[in-house]
Protein backbone atom coordinates (compact mmCIF):
# COMPACT_ATOMS: atom_id res chain seq x y z
CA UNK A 1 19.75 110.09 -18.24
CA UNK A 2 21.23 110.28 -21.45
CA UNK A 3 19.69 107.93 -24.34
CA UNK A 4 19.08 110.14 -26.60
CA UNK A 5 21.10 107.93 -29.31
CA UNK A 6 17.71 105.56 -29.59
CA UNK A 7 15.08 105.67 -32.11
CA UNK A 8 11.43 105.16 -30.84
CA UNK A 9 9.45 102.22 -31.81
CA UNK A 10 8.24 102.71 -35.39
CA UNK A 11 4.50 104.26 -35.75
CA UNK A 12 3.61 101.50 -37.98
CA UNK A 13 4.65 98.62 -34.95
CA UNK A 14 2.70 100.44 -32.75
CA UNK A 15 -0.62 101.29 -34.73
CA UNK A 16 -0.35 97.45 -35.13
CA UNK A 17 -0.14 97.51 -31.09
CA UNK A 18 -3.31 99.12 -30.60
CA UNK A 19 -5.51 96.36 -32.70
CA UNK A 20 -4.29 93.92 -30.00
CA UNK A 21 -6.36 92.25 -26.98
CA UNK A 22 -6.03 94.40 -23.81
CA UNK A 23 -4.27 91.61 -22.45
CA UNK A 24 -1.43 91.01 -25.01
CA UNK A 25 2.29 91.68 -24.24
CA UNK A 26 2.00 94.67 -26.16
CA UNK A 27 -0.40 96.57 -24.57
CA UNK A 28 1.38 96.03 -21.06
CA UNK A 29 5.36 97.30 -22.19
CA UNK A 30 6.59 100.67 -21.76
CA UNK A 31 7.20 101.51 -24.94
CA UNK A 32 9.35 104.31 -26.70
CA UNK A 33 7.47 105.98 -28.76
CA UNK A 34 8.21 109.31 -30.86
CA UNK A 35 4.77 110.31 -29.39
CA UNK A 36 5.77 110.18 -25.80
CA UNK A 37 9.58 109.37 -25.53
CA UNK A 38 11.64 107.25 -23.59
CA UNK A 39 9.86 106.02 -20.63
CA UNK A 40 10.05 106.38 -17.24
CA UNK A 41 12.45 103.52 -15.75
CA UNK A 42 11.13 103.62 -12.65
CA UNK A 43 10.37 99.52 -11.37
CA UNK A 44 11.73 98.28 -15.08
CA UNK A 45 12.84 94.69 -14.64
CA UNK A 46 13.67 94.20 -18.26
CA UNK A 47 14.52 96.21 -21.53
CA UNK A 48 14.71 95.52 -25.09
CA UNK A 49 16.99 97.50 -26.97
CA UNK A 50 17.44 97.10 -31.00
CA UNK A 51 20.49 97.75 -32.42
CA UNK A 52 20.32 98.13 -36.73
CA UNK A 53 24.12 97.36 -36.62
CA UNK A 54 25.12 94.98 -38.95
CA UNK A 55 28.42 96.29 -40.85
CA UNK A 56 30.79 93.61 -39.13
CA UNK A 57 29.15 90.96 -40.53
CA UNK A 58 31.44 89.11 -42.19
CA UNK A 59 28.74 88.46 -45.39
CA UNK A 60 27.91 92.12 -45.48
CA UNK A 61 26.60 93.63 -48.74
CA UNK A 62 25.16 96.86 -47.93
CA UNK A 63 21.90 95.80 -46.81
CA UNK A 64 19.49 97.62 -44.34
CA UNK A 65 16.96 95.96 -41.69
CA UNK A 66 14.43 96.66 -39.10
CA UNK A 67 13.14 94.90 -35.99
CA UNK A 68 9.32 95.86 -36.76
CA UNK A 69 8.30 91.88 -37.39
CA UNK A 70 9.74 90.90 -34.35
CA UNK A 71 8.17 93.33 -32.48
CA UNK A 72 5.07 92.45 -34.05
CA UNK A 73 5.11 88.99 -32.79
CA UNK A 74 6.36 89.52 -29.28
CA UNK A 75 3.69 92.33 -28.56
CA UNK A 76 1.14 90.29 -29.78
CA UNK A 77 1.97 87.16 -27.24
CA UNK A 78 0.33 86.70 -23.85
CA UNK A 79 2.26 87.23 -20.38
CA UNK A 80 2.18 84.62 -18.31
CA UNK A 81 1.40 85.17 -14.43
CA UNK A 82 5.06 87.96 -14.10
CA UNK A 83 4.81 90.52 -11.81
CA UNK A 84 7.68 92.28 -13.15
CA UNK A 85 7.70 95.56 -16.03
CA UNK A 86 9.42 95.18 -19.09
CA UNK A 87 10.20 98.38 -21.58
CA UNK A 88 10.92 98.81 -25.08
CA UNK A 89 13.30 101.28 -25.31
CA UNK A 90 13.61 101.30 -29.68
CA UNK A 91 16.64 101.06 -31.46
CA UNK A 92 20.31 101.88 -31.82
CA UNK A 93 20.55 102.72 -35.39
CA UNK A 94 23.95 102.81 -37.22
CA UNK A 95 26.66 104.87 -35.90
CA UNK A 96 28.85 106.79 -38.12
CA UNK A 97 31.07 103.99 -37.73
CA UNK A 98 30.18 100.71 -36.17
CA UNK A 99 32.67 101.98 -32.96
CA UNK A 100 30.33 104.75 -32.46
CA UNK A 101 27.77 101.68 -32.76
CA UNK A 102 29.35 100.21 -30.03
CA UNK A 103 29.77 103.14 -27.86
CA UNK A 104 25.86 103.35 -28.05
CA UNK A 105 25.67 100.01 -27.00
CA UNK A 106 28.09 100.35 -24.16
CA UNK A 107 26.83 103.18 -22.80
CA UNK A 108 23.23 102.04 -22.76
CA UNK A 109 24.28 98.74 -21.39
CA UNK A 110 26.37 99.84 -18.32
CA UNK A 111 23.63 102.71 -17.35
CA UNK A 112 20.55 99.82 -17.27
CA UNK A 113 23.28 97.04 -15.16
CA UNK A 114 23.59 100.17 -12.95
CA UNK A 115 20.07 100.29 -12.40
CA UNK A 116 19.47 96.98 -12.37
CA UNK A 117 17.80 96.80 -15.41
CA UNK A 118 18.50 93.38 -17.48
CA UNK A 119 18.63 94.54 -21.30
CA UNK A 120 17.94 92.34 -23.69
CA UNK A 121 20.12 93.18 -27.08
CA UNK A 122 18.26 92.52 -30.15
CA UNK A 123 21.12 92.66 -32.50
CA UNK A 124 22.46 92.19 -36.13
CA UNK A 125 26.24 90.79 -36.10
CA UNK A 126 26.91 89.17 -33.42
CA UNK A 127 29.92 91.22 -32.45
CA UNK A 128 28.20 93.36 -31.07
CA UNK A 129 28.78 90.63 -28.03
CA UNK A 130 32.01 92.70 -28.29
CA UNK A 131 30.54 95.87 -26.95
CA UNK A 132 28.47 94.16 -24.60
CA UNK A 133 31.28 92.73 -22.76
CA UNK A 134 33.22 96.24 -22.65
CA UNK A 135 30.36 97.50 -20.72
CA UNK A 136 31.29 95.51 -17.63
CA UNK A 137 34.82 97.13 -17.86
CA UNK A 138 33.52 99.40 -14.91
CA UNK A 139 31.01 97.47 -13.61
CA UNK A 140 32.34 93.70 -12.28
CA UNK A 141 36.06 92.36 -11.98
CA UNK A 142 35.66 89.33 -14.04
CA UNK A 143 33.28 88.14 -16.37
CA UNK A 144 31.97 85.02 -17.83
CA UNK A 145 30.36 84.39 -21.46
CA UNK A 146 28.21 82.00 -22.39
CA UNK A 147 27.34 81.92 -26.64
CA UNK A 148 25.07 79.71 -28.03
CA UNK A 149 26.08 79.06 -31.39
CA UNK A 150 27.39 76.26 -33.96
CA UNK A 151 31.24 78.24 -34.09
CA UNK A 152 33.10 79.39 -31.48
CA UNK A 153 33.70 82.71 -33.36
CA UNK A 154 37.63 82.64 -31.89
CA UNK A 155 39.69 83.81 -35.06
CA UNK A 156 42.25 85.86 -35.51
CA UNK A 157 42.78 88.47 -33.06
CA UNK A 158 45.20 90.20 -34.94
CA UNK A 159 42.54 91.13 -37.88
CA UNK A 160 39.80 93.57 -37.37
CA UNK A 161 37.20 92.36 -35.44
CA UNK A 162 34.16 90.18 -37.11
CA UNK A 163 31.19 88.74 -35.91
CA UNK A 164 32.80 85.28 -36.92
CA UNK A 165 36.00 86.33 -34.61
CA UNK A 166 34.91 88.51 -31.88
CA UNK A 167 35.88 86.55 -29.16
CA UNK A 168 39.61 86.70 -29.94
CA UNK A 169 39.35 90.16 -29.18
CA UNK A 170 37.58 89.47 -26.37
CA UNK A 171 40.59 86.98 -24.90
CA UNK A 172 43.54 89.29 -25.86
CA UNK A 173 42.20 92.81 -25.51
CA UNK A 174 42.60 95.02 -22.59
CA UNK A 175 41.73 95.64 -19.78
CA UNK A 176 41.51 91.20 -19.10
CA UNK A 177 37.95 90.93 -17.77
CA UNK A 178 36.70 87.64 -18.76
CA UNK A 179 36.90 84.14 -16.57
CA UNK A 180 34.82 81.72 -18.58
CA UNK A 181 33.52 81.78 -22.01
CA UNK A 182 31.20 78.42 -22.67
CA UNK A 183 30.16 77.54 -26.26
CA UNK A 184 26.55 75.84 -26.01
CA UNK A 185 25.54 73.45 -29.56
CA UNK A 186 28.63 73.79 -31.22
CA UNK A 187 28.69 71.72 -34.32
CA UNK A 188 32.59 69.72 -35.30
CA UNK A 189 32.32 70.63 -38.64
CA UNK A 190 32.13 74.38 -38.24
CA UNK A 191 35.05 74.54 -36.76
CA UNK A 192 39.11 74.12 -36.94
CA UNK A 193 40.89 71.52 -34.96
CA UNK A 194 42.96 74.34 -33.92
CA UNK A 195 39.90 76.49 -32.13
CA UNK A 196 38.96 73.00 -30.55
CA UNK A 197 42.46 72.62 -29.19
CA UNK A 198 42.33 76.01 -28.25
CA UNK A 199 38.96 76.17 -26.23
CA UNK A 200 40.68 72.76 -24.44
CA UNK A 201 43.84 74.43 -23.19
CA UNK A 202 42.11 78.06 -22.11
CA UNK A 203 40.06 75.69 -19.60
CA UNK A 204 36.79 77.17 -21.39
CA UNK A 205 34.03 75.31 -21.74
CA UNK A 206 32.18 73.75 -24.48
CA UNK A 207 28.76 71.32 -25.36
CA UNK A 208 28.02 69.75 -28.49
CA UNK A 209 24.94 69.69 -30.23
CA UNK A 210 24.46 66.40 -29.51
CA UNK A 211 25.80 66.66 -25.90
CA UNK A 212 23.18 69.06 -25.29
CA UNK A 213 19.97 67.49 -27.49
CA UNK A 214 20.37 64.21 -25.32
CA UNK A 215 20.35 65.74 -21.88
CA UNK A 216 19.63 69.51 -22.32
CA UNK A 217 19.77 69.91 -18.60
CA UNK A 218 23.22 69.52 -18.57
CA UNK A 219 23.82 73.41 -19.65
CA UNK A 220 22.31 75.09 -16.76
CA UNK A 221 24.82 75.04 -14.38
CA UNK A 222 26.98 76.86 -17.36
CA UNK A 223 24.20 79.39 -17.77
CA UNK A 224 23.53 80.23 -14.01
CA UNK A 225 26.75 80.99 -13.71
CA UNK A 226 26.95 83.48 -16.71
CA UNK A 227 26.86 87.14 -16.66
CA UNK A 228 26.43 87.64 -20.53
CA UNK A 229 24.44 85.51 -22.36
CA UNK A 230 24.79 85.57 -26.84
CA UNK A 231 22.54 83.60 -28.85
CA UNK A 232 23.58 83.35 -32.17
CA UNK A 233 20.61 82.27 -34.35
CA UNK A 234 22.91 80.17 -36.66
CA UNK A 235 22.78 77.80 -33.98
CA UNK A 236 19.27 76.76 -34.52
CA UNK A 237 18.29 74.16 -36.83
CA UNK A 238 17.31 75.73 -40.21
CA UNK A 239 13.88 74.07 -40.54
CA UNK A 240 12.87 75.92 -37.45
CA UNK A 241 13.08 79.39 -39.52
CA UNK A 242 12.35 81.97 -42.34
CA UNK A 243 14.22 80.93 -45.50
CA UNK A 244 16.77 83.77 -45.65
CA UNK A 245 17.65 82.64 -42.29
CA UNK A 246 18.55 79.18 -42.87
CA UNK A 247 22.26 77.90 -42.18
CA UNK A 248 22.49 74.39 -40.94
CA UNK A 249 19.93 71.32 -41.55
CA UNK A 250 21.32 70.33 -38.08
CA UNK A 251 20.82 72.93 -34.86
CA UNK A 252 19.31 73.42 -31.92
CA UNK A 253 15.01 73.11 -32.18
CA UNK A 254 12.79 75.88 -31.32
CA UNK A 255 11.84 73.79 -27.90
CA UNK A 256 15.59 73.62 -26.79
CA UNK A 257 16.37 77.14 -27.09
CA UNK A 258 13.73 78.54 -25.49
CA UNK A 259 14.31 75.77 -22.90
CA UNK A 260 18.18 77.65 -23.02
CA UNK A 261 16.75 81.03 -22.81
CA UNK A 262 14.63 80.19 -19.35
CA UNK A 263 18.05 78.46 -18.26
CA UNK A 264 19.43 81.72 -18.45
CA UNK A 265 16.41 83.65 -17.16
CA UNK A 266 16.10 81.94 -13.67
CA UNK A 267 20.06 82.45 -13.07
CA UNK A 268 20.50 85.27 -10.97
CA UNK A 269 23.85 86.19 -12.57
CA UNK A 270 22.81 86.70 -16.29
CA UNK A 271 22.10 91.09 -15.97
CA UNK A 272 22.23 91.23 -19.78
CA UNK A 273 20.68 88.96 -22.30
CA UNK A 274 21.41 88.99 -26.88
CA UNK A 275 20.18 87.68 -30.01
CA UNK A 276 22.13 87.90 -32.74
CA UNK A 277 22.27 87.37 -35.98
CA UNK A 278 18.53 88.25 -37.55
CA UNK A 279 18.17 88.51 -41.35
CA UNK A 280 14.45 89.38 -42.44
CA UNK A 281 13.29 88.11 -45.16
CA UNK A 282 9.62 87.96 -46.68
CA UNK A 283 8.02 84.89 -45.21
CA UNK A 284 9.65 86.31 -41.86
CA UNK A 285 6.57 84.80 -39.52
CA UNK A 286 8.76 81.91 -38.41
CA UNK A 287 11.73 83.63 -37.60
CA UNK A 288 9.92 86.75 -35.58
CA UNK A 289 8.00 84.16 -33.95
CA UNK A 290 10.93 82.56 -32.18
CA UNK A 291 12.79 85.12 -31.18
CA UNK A 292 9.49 86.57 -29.53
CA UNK A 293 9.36 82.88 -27.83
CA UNK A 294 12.75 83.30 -27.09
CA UNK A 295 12.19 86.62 -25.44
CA UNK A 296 9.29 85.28 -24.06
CA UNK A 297 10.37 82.56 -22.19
CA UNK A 298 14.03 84.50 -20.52
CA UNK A 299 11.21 87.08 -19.57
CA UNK A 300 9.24 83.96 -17.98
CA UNK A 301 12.61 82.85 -16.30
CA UNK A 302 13.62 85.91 -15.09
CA UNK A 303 10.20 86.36 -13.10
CA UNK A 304 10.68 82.98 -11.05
CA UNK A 305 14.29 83.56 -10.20
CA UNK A 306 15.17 82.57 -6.66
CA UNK A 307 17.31 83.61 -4.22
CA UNK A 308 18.97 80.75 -3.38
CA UNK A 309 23.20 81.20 -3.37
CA UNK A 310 23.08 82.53 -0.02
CA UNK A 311 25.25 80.23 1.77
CA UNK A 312 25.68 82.50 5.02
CA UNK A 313 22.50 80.80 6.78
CA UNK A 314 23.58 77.14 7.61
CA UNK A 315 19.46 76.65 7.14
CA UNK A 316 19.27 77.17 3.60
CA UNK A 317 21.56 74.31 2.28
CA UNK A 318 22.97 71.23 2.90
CA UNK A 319 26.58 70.63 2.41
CA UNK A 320 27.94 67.36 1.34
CA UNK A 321 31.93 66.37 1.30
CA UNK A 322 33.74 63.99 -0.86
CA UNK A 323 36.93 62.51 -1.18
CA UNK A 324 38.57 62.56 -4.69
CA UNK A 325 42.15 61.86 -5.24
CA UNK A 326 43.22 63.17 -1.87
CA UNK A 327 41.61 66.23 -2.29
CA UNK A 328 37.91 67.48 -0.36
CA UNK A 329 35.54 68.40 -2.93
CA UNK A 330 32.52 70.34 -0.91
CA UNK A 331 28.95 70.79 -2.29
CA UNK A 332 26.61 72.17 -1.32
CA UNK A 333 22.58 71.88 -2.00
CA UNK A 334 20.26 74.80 -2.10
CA UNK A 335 17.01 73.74 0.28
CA UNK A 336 15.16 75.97 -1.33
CA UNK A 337 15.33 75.15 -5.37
CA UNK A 338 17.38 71.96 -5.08
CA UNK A 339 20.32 73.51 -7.81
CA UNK A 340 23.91 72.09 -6.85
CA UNK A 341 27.01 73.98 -6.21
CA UNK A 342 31.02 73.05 -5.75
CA UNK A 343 33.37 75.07 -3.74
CA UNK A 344 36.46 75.99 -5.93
CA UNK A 345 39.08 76.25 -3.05
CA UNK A 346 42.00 79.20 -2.53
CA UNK A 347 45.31 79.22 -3.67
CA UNK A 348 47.22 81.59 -1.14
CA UNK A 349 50.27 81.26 -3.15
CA UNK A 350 48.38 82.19 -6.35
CA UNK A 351 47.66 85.26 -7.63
CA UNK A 352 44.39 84.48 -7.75
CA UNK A 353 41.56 86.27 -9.61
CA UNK A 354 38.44 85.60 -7.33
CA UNK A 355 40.76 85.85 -4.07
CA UNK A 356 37.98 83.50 -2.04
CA UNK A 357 36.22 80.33 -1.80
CA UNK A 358 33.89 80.86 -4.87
CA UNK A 359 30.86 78.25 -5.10
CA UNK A 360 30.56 77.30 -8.67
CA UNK A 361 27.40 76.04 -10.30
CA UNK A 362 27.23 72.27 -11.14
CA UNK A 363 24.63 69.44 -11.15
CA UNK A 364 23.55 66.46 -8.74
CA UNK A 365 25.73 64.44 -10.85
CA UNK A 366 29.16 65.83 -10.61
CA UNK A 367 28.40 64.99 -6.85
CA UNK A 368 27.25 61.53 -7.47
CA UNK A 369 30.23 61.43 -10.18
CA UNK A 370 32.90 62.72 -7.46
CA UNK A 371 31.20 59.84 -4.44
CA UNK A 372 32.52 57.70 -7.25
CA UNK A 373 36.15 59.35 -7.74
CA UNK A 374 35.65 61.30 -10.60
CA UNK A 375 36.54 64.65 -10.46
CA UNK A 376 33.27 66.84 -11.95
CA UNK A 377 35.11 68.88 -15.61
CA UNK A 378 33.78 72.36 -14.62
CA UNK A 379 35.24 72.05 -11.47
CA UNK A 380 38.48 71.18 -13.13
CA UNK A 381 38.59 73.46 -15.87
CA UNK A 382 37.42 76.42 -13.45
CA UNK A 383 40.12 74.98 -10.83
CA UNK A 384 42.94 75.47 -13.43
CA UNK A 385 41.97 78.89 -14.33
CA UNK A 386 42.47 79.99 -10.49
CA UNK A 387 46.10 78.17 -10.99
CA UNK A 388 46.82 80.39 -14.16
């Protein structure tokens, strides 16, 4: 297997390693190490892969960074009771360009999906969301996004890509892979009428800060249903980090997006997992702190997934039917977990993307919204799509 583009751990993270307790994090990865080399991937649940890439950045100056403080913090954390193996696998440094950068990415990306590895990207720019989503060019027919993040990052397609306008590209390049692309804690003022207008009429889906600090359940249907998940770290509320890091008094807190990570650890669809956006600075405890809770708890989720979107046994759900406007909306309840799901039905006439019945994630109340004629948004927004 070909990874020779990564760069082992440093020496210096991992002579810090070996002064930990026996039982921390640290001591229990697979770790890539210029001592040993890349490890054996043999019953790896989850990989962290660094990527130094940081060129795209739309405030870049020339400056360098590492990962080491992060990795620091997150070896020196305690497991909780997972029965799964998690690797290191070191870093992508710079390519000669930032394509090649990508390339790297891609490659390692669509080899660990393969082998049903979930990486997690621990990135610069945030573009390199960009590279993650080419990696499912050969490996799934559609694809859906879900960014955390104050902006939308839409921009202007036509203009090299940035990591402020990545996801233009991502609409209007080819091959056309994505379905959804959700924007979780996006803040008014960051961004133009015109991208708020836009995210309306591509039926994508959005959640306001303040949409998703009063109810923060109301984003896990969106996240169980993602394949990609991007966390932009401007998103969090600049008290919550180092002070190089800061962007916005207002954000998401350090309890809600860990609370968003787990979302997208127990989904069974999320096979690839990015933060985005790190700066390191001197008083860098906070900030490498949260990202290894952040780590920590998609690691936690990812342990006590459950199978439960099987909907071939009539015993493992119950199915529920409602009336809304003259049409049948059908639900359907997992017996096993308790999550929620709405049938998005078949347009034979349409050239449909998903060409079946596909069961989309949603909440116990869009059905007790629908028993009272209102038709649930996802399922609108993700019905329109199918009619496109």
């Amino acid at each position: 297997m070909n990874f020779n583009f990564l760069s082992p751990v440093s020496d210096l993270v991992l002579a810090h390693n070996e002064l930990l307790s026996a039982q921390a994090l640290g001591r229990k990865l697979k770790i890539h190490s210029s001592q040993h080399g890349i490890p054996d991937l043999e019953n790896v649940d989850v990989a962290i892969i660094g990527v130094l890439e940081n060129r795209n950045d739309i405030n870049y100056i020339g400056e360098e960074f590492q990962l080491n403080e992060i990795r620091k913090s997150f070896y020196s954390l305690f497991p909780g009771a997972w029965n799964l193996t998690v690797a290191d696998l070191g870093d992508i440094n710079k390519g000669e360009s930032v394509e090649d950068t990508y390339f790297a990415l891609r490659e390692a990306i669509s080899i660990l999906v393969k082998k049903r590895i979930i990486p997690i990207i621990l990135g610069g720019s945030q573009d390199l969301t960009y590279a993650n989503y080419r990696a499912y060019d050969d490996l799934i027919p559609m694809v859906n996004i879900v960014n955390v993040d104050a902006q939308f990052n839409l921009g202007d397609s036509s203009k090299p890509i940035k990591n402020n306008s990545f996801v233009g590209k991502i609409i209007l390049d080819e091959p056309y892979n994505l379905f959804n692309y959700a924007t979780i804690g996006y803040q008014t003022y960051f961004n133009s009428q015109e991208e708020i207008d836009l995210m309306d009429n591509l039926y994508f889906e959005s959640y306001r800060l303040g949409q998703v600090s009063g109810d923060i359940t109301v984003v896990e249907p969106t996240l169980r249903d993602a394949n990609i998940v991007s966390i932009d770290l401007n998103a969090v509320k600049g008290s919550e980090l180092s002070l190089y890091q800061r962007y916005s008094p207002n954000g998401l807190d350090g309890k809600e997006i860990c609370a968003i990570a787990r979302y997208a650890g127990i989904s069974n669809k999320v096979s690839s997992f990015g933060i985005y956006e790190y700066k390191p600075s001197k008083d860098d405890e906070m900030t490498s702190m949260l990202i290894s809770q952040i780590l920590w708890y998609f690691i936690e989720g990812v342990n006590f997934r459950v199978k439960d979107d099987d909907f071939s046994d009539e015993t493992n759900y119950q199915k529920f039917i409602t009336l809304v406007d003259d049409q049948d909306l059908v639900f359907y309840k997992s017996n096993k977990t308790g999550r929620w799901w709405i049938e998005i039905p078949f347009l034979a006439e349409v050239n449909n993307k998903l060409k079946r019945h596909t069961l989309l994630p949603c909440t116990h109340q869009d059905y007790l919204d629908a028993c009272n004629n209102m038709v649930p948004e996802r399922w609108y927004k993700a019905f329109q799509k199918n009619c496109v």
